[in-house]
N, C-alpha and C. Protein backbone atom coordinates (compact mmCIF):
# COMPACT_ATOMS: atom_id res chain seq x y z
N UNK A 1 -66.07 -44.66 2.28
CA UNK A 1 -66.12 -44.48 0.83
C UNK A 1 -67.40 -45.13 0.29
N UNK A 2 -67.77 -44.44 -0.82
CA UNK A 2 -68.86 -45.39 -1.19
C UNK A 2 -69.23 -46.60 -1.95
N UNK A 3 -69.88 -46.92 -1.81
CA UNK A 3 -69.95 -48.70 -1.97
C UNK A 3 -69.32 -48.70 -3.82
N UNK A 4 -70.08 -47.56 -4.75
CA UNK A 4 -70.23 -47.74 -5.98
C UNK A 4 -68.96 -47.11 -6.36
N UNK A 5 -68.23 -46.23 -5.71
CA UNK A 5 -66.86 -45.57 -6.21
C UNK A 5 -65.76 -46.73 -5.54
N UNK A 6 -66.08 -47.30 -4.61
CA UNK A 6 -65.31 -48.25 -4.32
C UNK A 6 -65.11 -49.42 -5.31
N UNK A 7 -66.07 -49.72 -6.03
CA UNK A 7 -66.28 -50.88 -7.23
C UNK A 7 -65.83 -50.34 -8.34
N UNK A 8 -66.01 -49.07 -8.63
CA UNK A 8 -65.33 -48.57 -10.03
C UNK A 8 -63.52 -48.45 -9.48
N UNK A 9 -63.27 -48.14 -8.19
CA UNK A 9 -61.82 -48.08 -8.54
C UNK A 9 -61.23 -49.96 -8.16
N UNK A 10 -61.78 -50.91 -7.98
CA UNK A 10 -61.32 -51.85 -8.03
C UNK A 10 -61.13 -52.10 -9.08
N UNK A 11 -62.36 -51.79 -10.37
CA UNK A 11 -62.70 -52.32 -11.69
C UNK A 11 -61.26 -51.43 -12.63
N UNK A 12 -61.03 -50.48 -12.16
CA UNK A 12 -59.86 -49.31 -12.39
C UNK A 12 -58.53 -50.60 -12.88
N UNK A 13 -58.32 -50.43 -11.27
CA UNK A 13 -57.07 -51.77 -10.88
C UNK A 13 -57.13 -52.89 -12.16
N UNK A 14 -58.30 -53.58 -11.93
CA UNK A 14 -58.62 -54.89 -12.98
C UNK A 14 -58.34 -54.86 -14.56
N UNK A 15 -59.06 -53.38 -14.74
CA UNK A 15 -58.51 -52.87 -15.82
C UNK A 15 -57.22 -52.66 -16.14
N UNK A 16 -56.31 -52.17 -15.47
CA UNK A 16 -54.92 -51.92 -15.32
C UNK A 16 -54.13 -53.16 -16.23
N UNK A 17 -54.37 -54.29 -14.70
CA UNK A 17 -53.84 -55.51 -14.80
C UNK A 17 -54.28 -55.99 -16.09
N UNK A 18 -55.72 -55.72 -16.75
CA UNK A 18 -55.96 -56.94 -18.03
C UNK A 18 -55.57 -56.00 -18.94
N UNK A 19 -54.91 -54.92 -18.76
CA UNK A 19 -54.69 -53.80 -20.54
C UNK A 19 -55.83 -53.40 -21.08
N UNK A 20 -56.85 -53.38 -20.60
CA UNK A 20 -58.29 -52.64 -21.43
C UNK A 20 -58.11 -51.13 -21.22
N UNK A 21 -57.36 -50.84 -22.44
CA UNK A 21 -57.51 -49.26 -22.14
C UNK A 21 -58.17 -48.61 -22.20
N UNK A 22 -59.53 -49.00 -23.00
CA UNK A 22 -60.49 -48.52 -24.05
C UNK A 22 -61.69 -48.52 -22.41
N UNK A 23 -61.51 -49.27 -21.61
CA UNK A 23 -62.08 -49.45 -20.17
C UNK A 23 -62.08 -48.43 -19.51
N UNK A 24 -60.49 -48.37 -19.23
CA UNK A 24 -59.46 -48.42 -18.42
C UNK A 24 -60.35 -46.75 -18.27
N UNK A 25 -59.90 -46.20 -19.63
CA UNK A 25 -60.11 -44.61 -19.94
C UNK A 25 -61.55 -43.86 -19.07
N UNK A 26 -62.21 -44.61 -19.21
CA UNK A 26 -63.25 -44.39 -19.01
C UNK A 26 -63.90 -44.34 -17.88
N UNK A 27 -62.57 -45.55 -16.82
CA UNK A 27 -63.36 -45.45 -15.44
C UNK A 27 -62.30 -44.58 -15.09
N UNK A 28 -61.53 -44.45 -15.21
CA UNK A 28 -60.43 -42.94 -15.01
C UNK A 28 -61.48 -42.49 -15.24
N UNK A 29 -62.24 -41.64 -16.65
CA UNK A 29 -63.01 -40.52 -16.87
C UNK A 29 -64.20 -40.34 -15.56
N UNK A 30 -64.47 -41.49 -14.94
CA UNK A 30 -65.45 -41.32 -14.28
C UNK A 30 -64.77 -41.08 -12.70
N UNK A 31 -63.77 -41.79 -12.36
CA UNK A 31 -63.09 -41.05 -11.17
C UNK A 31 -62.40 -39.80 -11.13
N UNK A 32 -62.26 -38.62 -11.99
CA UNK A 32 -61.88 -37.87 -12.13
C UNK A 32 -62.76 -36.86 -11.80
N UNK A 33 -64.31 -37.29 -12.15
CA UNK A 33 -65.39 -36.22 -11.95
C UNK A 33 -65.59 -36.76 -10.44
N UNK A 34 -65.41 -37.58 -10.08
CA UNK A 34 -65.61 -37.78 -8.19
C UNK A 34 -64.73 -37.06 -7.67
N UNK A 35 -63.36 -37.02 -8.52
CA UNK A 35 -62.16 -36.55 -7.70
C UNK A 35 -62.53 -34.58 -7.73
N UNK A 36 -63.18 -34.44 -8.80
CA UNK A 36 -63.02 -33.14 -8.83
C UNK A 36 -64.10 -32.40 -7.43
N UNK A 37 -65.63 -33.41 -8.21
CA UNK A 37 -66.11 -32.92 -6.67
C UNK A 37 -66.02 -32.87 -5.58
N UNK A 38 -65.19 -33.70 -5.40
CA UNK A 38 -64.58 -33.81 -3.62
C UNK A 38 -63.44 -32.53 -2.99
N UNK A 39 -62.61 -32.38 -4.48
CA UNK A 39 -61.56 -31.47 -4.15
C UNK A 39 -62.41 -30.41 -4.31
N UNK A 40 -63.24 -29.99 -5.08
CA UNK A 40 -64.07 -28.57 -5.09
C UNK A 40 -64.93 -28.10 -3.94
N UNK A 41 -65.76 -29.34 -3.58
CA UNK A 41 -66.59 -29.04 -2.05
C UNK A 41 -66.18 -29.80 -0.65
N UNK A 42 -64.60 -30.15 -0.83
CA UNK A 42 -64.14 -30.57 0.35
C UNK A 42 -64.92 -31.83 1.26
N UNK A 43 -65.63 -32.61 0.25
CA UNK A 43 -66.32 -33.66 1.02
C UNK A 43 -65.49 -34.52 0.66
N UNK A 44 -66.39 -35.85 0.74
CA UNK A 44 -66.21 -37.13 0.86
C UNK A 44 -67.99 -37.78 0.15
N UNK A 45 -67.57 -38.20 -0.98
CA UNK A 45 -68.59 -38.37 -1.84
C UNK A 45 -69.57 -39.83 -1.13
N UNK A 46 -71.12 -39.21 -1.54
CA UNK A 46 -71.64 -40.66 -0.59
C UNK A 46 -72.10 -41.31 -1.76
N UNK A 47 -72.86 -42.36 -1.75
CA UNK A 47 -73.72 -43.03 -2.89
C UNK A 47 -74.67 -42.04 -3.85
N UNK A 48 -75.02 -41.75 -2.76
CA UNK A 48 -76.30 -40.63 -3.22
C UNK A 48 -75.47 -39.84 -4.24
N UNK A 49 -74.82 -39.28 -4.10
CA UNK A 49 -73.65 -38.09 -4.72
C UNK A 49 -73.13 -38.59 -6.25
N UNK A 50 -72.52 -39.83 -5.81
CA UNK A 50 -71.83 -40.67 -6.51
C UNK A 50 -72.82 -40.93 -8.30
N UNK A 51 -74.15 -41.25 -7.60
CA UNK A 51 -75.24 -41.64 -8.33
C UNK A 51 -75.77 -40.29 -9.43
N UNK A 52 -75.70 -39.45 -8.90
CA UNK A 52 -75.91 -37.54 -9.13
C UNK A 52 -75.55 -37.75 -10.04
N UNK A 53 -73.63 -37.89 -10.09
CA UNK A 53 -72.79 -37.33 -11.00
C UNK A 53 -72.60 -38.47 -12.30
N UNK A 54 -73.11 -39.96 -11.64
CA UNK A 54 -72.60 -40.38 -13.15
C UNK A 54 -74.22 -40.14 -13.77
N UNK A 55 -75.17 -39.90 -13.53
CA UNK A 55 -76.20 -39.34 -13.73
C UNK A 55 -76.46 -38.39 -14.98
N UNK A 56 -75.78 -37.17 -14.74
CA UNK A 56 -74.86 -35.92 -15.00
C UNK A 56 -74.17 -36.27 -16.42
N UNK A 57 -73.20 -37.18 -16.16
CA UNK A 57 -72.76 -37.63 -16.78
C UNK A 57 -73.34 -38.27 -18.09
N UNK A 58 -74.07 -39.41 -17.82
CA UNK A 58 -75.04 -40.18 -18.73
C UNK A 58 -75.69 -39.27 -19.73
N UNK A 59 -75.95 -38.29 -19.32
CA UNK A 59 -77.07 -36.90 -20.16
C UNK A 59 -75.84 -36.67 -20.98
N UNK A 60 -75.11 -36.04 -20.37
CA UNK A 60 -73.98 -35.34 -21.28
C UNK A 60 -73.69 -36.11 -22.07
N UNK A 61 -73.46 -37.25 -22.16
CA UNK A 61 -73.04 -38.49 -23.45
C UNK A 61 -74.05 -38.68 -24.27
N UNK A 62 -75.35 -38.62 -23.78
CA UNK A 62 -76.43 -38.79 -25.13
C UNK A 62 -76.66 -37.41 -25.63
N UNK A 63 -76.57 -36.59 -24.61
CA UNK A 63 -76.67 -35.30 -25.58
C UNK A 63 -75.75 -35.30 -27.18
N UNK A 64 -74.42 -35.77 -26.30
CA UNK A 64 -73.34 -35.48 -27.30
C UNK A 64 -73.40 -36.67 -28.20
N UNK A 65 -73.95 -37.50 -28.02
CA UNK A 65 -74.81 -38.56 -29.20
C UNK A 65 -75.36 -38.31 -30.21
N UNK A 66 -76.34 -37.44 -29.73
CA UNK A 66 -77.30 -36.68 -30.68
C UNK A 66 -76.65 -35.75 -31.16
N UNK A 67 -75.69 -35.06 -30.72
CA UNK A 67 -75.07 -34.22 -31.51
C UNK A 67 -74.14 -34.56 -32.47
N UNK A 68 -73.50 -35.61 -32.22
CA UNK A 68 -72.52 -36.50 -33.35
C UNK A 68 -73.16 -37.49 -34.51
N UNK A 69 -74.55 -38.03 -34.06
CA UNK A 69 -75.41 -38.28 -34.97
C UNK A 69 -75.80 -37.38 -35.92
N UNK A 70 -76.35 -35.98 -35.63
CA UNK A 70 -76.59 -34.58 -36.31
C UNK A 70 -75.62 -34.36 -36.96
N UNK A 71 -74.29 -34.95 -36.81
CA UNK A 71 -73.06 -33.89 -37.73
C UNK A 71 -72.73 -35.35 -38.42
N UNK A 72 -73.28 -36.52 -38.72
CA UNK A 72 -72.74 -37.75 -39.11
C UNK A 72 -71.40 -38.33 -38.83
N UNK A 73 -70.98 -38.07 -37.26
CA UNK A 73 -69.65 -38.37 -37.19
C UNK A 73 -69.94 -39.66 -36.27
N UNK A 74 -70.02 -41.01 -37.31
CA UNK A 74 -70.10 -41.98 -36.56
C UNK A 74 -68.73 -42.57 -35.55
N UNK A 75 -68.17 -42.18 -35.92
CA UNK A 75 -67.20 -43.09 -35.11
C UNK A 75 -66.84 -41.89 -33.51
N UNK A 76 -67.56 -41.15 -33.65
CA UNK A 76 -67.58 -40.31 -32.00
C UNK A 76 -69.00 -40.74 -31.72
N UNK A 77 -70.01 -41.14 -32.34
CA UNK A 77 -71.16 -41.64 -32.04
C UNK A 77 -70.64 -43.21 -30.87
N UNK A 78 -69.95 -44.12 -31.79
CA UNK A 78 -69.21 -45.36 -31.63
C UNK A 78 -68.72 -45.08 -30.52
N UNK A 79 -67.42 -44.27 -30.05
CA UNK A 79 -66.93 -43.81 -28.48
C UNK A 79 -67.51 -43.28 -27.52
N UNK A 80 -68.86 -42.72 -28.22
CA UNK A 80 -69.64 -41.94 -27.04
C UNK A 80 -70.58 -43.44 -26.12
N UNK A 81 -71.43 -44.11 -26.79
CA UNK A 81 -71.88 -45.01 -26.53
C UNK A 81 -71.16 -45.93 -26.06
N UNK A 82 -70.02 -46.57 -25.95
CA UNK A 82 -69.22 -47.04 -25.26
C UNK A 82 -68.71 -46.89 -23.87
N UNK A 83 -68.52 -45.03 -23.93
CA UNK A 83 -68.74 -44.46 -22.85
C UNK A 83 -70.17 -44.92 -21.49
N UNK A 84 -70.85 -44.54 -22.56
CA UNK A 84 -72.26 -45.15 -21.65
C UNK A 84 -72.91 -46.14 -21.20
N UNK A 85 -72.02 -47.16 -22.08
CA UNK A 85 -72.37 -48.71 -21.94
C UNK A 85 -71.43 -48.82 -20.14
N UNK A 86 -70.40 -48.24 -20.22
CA UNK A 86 -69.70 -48.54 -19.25
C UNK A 86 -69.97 -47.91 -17.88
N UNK A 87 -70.83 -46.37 -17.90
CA UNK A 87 -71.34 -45.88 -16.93
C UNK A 87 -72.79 -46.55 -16.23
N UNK A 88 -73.25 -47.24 -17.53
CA UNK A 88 -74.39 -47.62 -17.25
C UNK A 88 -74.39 -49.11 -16.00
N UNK A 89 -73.25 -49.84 -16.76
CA UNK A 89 -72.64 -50.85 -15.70
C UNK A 89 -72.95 -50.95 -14.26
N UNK A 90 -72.75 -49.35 -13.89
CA UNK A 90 -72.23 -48.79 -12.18
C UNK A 90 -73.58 -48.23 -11.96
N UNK A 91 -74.73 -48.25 -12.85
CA UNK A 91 -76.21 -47.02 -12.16
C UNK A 91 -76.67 -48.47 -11.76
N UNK A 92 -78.01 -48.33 -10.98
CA UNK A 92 -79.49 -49.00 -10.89
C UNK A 92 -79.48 -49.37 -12.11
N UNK A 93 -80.83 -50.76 -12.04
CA UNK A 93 -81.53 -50.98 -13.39
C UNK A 93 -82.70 -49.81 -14.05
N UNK A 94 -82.50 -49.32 -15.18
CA UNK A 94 -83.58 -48.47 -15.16
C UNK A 94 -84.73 -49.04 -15.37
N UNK A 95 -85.98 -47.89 -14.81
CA UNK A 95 -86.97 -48.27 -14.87
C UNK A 95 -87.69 -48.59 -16.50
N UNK A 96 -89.08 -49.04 -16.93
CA UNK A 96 -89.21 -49.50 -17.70
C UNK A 96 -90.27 -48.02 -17.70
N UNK A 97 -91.58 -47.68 -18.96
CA UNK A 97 -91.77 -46.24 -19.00
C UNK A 97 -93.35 -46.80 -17.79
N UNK A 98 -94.05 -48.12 -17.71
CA UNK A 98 -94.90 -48.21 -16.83
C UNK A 98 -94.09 -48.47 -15.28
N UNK A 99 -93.38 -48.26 -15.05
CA UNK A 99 -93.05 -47.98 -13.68
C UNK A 99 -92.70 -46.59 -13.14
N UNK A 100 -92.29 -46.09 -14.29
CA UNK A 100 -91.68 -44.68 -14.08
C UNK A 100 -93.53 -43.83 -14.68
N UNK A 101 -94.18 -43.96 -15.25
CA UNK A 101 -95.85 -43.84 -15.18
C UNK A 101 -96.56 -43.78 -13.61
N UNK A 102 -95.76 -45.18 -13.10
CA UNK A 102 -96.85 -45.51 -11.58
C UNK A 102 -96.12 -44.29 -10.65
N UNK A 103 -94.89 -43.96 -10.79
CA UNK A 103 -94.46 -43.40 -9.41
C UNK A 103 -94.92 -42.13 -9.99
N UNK A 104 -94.89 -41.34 -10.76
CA UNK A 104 -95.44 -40.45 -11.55
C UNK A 104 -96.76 -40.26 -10.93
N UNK A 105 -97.91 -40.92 -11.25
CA UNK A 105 -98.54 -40.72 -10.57
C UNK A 105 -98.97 -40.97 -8.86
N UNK A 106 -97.97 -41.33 -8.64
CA UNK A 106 -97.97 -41.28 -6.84
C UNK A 106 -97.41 -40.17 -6.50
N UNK A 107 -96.84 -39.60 -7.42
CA UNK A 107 -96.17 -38.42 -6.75
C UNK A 107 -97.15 -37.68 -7.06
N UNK A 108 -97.60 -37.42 -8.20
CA UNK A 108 -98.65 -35.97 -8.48
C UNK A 108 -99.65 -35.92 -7.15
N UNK A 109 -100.30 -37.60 -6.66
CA UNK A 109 -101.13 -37.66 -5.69
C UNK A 109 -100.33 -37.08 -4.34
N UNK A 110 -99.07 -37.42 -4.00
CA UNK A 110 -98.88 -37.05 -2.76
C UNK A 110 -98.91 -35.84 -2.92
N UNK A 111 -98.16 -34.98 -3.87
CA UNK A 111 -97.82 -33.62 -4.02
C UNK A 111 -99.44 -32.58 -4.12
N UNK A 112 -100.51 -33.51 -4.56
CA UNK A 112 -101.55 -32.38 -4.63
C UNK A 112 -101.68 -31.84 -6.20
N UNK A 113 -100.38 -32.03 -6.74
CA UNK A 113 -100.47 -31.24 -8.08
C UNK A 113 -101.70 -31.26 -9.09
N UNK A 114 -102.05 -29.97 -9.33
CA UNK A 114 -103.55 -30.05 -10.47
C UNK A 114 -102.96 -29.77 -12.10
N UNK A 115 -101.81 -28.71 -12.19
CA UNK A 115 -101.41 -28.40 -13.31
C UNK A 115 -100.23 -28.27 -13.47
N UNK A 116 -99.95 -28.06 -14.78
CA UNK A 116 -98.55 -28.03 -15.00
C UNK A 116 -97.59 -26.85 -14.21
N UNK A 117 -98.50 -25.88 -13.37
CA UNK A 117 -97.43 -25.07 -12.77
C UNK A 117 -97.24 -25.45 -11.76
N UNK A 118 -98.06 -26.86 -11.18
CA UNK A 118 -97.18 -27.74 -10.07
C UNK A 118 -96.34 -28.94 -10.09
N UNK A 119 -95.65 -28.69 -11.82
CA UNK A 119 -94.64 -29.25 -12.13
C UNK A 119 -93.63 -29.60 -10.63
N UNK A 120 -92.95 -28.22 -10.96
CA UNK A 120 -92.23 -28.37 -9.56
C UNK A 120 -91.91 -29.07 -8.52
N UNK A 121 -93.22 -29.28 -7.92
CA UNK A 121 -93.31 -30.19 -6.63
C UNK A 121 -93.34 -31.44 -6.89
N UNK A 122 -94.34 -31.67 -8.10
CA UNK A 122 -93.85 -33.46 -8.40
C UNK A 122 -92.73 -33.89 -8.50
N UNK A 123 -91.51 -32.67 -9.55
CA UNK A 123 -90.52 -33.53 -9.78
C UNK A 123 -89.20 -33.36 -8.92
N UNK A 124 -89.55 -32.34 -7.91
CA UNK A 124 -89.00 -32.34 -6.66
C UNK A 124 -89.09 -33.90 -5.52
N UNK A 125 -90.42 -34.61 -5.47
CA UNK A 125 -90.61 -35.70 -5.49
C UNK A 125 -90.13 -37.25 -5.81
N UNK A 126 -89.83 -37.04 -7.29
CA UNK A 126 -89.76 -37.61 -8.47
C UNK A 126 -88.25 -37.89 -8.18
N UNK A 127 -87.51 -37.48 -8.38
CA UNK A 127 -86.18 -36.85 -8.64
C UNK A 127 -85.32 -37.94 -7.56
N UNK A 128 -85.08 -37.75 -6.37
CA UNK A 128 -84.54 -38.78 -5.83
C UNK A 128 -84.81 -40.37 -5.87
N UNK A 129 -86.47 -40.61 -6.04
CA UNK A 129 -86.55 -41.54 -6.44
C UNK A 129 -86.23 -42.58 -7.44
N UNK A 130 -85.85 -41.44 -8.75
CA UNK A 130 -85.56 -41.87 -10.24
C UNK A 130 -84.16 -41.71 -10.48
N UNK A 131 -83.03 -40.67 -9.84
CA UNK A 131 -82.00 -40.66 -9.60
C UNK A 131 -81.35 -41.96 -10.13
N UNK A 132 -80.78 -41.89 -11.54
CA UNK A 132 -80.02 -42.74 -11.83
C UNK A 132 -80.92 -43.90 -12.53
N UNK A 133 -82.07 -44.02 -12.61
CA UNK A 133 -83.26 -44.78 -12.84
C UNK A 133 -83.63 -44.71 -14.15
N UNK A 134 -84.01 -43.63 -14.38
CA UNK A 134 -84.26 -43.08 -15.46
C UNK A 134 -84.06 -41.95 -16.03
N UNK A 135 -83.89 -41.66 -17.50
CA UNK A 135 -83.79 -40.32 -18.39
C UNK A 135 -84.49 -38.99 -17.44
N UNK A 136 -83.98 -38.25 -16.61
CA UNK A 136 -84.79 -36.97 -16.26
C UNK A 136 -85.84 -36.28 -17.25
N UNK A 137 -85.20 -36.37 -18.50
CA UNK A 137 -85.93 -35.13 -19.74
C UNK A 137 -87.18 -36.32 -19.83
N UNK A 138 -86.63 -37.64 -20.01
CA UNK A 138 -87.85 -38.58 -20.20
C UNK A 138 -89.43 -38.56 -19.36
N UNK A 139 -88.52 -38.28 -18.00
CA UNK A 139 -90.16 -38.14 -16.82
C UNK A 139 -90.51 -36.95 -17.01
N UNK A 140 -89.67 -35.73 -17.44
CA UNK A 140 -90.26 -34.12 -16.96
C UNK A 140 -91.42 -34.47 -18.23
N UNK A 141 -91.33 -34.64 -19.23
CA UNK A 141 -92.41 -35.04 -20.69
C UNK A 141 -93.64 -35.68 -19.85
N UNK A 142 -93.32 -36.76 -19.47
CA UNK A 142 -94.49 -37.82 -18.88
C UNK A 142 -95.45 -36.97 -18.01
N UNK A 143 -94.49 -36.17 -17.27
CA UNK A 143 -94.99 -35.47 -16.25
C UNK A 143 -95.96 -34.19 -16.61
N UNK A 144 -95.54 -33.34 -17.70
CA UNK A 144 -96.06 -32.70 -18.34
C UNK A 144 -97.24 -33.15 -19.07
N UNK A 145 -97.33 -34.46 -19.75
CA UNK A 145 -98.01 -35.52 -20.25
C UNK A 145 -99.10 -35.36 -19.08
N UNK A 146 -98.77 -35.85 -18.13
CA UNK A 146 -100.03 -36.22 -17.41
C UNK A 146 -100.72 -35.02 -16.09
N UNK A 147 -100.16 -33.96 -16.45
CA UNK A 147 -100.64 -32.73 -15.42
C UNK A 147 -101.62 -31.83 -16.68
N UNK A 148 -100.90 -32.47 -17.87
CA UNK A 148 -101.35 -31.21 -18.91
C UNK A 148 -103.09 -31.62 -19.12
């Protein structure tokens, strides 16, 4: 099992025992999307995987941030961010925007890339490295930023 789904379902348990439902909910919400991928592609989820989906996840909550900000519905603003405070718990530290700059440009160098239609290959590059690291939409900009 993996190291990080193994820590969210202890934290599950802990939750249980101390009554944080407002927790509780949430790392349910997040073992539910492990549970689904496993029952859908018959694996056994690794870190790597694990990292993907709360990943996945993280986007979908600020999206829906911005979208509850747009309609002034603070108090789904209030639960959404809560949400994320708690996924964020279980990722890497993210990078800061000059670190996620340096690998940026190590990748354009390994990859060769001259222009933006060798987007692609950088963030083919990019992508496992930052996995969980940082905002995706944040580097594809930078990246665009600095091919353009």
């Amino acid at each position: 099992m993996s190291v990080t789904k193994q820590r969210i379902n202890d934290d599950v348990k802990a939750a249980m025992r101390s009554k944080d439902k407002d927790r509780l909910g949430v790392l349910r919400l997040i073992m539910a999307a492990f549970k689904q991928k496993e029952v859908d592609e018959r694996i056994e989820l690794d870190d790597a995987m694990v990292l993907a989906i709360m990943d996945k996840m993280t986007k979908q909550i600020r999206d829906s941030i911005q979208q509850f900000e747009q309609a002034g519905r603070d108090d789904l603003v209030k639960k959404e961010k809560f949400e994320l405070e708690i996924i964020q718990e279980y990722l890497p530290t993210q990078l800061n925007e000059d670190e996620i700059k340096q690998l940026i440009a190590e990748s354009i160098t390994e990859s060769g890339a001259e222009s933006v239609k060798d987007m692609g290959k950088v963030m083919s590059i990019l992508k496992p490295r930052l996995q969980g690291r940082a905002d995706m939409g944040q580097v594809s900009a930078l990246v665009k930023q600095q091919l353009g």
